[in-house]
N, C-alpha and C. Protein backbone atom coordinates (compact mmCIF):
# COMPACT_ATOMS: atom_id res chain seq x y z
N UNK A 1 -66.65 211.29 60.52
CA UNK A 1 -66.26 210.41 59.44
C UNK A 1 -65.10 211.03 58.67
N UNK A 2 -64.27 210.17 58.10
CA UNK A 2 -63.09 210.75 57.56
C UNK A 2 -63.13 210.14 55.88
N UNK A 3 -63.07 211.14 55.18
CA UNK A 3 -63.33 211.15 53.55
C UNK A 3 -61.68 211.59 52.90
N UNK A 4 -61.38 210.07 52.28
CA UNK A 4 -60.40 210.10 52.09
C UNK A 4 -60.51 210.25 50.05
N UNK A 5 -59.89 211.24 49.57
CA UNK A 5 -60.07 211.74 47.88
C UNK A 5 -58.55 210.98 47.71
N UNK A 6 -59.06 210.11 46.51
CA UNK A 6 -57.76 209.69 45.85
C UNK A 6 -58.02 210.13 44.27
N UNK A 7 -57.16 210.57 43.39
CA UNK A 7 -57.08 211.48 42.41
C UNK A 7 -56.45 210.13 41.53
N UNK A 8 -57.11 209.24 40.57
CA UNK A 8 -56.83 208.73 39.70
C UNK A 8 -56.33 209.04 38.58
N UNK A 9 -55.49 209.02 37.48
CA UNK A 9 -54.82 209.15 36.46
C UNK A 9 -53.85 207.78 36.08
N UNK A 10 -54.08 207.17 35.00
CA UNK A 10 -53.40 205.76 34.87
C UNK A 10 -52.82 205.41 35.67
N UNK A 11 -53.56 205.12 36.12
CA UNK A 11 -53.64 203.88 37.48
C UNK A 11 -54.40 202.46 36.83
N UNK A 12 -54.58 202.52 36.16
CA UNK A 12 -55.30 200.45 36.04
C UNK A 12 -54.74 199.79 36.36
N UNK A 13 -53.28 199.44 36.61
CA UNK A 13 -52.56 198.71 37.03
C UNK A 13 -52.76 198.16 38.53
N UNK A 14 -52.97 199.55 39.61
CA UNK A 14 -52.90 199.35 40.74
C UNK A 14 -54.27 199.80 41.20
N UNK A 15 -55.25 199.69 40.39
CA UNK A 15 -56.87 199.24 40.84
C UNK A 15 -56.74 198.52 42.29
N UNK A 16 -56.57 197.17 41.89
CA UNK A 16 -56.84 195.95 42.73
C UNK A 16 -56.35 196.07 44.37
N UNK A 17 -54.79 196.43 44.17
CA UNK A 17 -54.29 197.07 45.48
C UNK A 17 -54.80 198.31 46.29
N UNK A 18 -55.37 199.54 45.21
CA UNK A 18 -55.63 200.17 46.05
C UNK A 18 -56.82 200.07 46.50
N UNK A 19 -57.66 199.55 46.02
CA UNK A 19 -58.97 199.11 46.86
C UNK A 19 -59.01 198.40 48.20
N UNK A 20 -58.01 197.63 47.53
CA UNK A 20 -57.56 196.39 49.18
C UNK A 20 -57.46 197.34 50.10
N UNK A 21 -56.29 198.09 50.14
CA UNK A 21 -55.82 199.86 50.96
C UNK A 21 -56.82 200.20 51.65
N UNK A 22 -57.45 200.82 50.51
CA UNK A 22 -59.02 201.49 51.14
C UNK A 22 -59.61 200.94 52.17
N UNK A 23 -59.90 199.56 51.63
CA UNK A 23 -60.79 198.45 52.58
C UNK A 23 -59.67 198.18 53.72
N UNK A 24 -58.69 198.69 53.99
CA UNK A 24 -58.22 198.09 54.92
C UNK A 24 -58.24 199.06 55.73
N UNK A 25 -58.15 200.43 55.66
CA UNK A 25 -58.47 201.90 56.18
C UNK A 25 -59.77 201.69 56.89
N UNK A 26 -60.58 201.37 56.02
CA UNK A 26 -62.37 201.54 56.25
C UNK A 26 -62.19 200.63 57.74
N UNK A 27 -61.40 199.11 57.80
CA UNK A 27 -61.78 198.64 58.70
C UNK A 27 -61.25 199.05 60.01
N UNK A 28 -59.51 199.44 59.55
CA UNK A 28 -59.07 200.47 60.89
C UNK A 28 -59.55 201.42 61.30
N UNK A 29 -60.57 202.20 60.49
CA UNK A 29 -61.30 203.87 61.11
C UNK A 29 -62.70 202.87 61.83
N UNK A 30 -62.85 201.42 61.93
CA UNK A 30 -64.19 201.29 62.56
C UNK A 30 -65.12 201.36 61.42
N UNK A 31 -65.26 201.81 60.34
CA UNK A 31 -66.33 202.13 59.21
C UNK A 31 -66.85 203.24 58.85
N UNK A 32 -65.66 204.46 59.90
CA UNK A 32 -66.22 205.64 59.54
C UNK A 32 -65.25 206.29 58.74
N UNK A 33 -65.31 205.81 57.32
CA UNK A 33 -64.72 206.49 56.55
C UNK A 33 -65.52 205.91 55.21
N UNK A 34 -65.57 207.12 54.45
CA UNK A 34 -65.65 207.19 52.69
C UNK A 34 -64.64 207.13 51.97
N UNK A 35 -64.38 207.01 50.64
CA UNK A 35 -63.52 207.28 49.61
C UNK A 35 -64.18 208.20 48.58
N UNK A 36 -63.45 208.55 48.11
CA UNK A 36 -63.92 209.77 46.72
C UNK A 36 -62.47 209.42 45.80
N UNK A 37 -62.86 208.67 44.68
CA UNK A 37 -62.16 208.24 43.46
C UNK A 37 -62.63 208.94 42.56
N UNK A 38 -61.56 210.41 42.24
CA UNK A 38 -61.67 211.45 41.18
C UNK A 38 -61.06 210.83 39.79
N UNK A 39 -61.96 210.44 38.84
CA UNK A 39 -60.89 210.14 37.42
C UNK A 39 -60.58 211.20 37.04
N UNK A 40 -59.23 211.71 36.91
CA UNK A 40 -58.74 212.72 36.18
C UNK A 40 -58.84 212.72 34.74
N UNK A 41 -59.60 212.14 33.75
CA UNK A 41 -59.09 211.79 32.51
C UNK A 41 -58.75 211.46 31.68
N UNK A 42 -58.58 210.37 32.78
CA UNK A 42 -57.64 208.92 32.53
C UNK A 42 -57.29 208.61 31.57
N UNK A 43 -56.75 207.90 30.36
CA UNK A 43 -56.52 207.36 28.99
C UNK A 43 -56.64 205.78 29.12
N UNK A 44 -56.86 205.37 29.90
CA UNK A 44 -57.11 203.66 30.54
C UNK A 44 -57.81 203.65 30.55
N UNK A 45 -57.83 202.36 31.52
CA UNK A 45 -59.46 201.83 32.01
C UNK A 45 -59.79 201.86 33.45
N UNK A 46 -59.20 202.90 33.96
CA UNK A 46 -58.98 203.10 35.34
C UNK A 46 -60.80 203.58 36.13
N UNK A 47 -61.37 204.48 34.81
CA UNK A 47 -62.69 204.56 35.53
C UNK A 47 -63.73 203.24 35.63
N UNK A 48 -63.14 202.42 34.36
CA UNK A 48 -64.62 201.38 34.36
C UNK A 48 -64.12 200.48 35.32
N UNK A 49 -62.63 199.84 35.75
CA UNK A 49 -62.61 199.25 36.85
C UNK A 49 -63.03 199.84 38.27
N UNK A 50 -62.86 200.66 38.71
CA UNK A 50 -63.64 201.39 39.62
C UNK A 50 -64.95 201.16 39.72
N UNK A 51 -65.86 201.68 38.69
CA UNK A 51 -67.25 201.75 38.26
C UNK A 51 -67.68 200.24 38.93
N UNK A 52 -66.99 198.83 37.86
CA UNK A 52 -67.50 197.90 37.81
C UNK A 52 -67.29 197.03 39.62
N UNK A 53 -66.46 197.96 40.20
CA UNK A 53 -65.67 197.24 41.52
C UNK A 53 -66.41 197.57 42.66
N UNK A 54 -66.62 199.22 42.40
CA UNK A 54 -66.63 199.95 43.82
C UNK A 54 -67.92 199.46 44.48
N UNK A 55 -68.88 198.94 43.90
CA UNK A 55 -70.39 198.14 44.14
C UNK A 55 -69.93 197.03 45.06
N UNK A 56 -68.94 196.45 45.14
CA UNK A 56 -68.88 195.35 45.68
C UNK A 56 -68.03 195.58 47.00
N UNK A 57 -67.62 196.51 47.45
CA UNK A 57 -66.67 197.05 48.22
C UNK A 57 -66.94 197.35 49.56
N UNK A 58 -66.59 196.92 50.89
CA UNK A 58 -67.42 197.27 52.06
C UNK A 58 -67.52 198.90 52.64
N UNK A 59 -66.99 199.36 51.76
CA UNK A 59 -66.51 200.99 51.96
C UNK A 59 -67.96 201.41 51.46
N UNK A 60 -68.78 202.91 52.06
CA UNK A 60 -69.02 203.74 50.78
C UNK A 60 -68.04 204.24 49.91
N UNK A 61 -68.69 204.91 49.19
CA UNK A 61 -67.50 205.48 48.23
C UNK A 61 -68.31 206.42 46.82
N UNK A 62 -67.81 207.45 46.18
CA UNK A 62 -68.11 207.86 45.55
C UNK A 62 -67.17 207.46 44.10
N UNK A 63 -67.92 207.87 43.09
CA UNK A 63 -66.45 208.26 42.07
C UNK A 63 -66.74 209.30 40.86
N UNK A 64 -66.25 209.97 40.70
CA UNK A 64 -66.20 211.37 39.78
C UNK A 64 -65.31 211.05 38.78
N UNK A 65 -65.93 211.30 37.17
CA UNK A 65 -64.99 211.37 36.61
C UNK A 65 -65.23 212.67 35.58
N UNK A 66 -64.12 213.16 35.82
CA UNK A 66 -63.94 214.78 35.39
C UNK A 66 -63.68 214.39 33.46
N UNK A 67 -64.21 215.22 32.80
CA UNK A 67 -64.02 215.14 31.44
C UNK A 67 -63.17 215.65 30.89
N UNK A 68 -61.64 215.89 31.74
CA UNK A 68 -60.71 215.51 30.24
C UNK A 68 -59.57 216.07 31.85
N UNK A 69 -58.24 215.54 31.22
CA UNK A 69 -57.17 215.94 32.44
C UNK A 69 -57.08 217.28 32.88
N UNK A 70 -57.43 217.37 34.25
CA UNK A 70 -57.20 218.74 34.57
C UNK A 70 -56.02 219.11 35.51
N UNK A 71 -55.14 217.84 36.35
CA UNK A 71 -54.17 217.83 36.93
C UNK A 71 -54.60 217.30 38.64
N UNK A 72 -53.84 216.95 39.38
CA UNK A 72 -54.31 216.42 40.15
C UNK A 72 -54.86 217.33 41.47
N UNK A 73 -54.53 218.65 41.10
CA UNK A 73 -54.79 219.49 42.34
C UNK A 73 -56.53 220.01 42.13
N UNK A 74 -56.93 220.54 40.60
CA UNK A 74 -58.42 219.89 40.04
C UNK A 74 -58.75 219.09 41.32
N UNK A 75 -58.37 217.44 40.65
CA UNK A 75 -58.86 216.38 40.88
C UNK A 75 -59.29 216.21 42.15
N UNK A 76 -58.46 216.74 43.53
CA UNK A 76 -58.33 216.82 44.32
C UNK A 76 -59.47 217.64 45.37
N UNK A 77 -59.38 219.11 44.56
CA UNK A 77 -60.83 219.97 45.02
C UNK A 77 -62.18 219.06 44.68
N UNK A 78 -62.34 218.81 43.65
CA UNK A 78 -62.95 218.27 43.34
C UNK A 78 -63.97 217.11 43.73
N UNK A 79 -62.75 216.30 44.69
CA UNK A 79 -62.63 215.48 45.68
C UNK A 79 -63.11 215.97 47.08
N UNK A 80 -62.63 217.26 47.36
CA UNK A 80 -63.07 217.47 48.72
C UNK A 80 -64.18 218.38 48.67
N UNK A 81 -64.96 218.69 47.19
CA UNK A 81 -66.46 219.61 47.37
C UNK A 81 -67.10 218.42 47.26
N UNK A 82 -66.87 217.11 47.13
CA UNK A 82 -67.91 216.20 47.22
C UNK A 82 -68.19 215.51 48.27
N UNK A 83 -66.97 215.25 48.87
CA UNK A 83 -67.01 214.42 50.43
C UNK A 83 -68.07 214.93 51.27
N UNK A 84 -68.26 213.89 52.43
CA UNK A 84 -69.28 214.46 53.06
C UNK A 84 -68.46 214.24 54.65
N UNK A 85 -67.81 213.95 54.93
CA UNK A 85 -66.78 213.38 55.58
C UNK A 85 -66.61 214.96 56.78
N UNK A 86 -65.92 215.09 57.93
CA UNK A 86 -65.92 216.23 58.56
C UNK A 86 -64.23 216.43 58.79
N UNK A 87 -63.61 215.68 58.37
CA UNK A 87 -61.99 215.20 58.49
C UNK A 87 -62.00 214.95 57.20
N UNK A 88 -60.45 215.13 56.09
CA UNK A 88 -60.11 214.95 54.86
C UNK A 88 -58.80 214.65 54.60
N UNK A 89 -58.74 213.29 54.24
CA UNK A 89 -57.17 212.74 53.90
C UNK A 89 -57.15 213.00 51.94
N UNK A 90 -55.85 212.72 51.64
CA UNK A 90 -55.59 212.77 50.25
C UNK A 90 -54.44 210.98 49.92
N UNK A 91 -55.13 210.66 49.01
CA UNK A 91 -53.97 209.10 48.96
C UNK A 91 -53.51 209.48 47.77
N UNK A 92 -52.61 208.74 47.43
CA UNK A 92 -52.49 208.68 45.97
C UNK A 92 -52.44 207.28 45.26
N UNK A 93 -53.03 206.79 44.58
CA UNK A 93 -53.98 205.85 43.70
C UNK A 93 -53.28 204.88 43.40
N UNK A 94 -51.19 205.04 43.12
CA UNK A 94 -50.60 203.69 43.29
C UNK A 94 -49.82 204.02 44.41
């Protein structure tokens, strides 16, 4: 399975698209892939759209949100001590 960490930081804007992304990954890997959506911090509303979305999403998926900006390379480890995935991509969120 391939566990792909995307490192959020004001991103609300491009929520909607990058989910589409995701879901469109999930269906090219066959279904063997996760996501791991790290909130860096955010100052938006980038975690509660996530939160309120990722339930509905044909992907698994995790999401972490770290308590206060730590930068995206943080965000990133962070991302890959949680995956469960045996392969590890990195996206970036817009």
């Amino acid at each position: 399975m391939l566990t792909v960490v995307v490192p959020v930081y004001r991103n609300e804007g491009s929520i909607p698209d990058l989910l589409h992304a995701v879901a469109g990954q999930w269906r090219d890997a066959g279904g063997a892939l996760e996501a791991v959506f790290v909130v860096d911090g955010s100052p938006d509303r980038s975690y509660e759209l996530l939160r309120d979305a990722l339930p509905q999403q044909p992907f698994p998926s995790q999401l972490i949100l770290l308590a206060r900006n730590f930068g995206s390379f943080a965000a990133i480890r962070a991302g890959l001590a949680a995956g469960k995935g045996e392969t590890f991509a990195v996206m970036a969120a817009d």
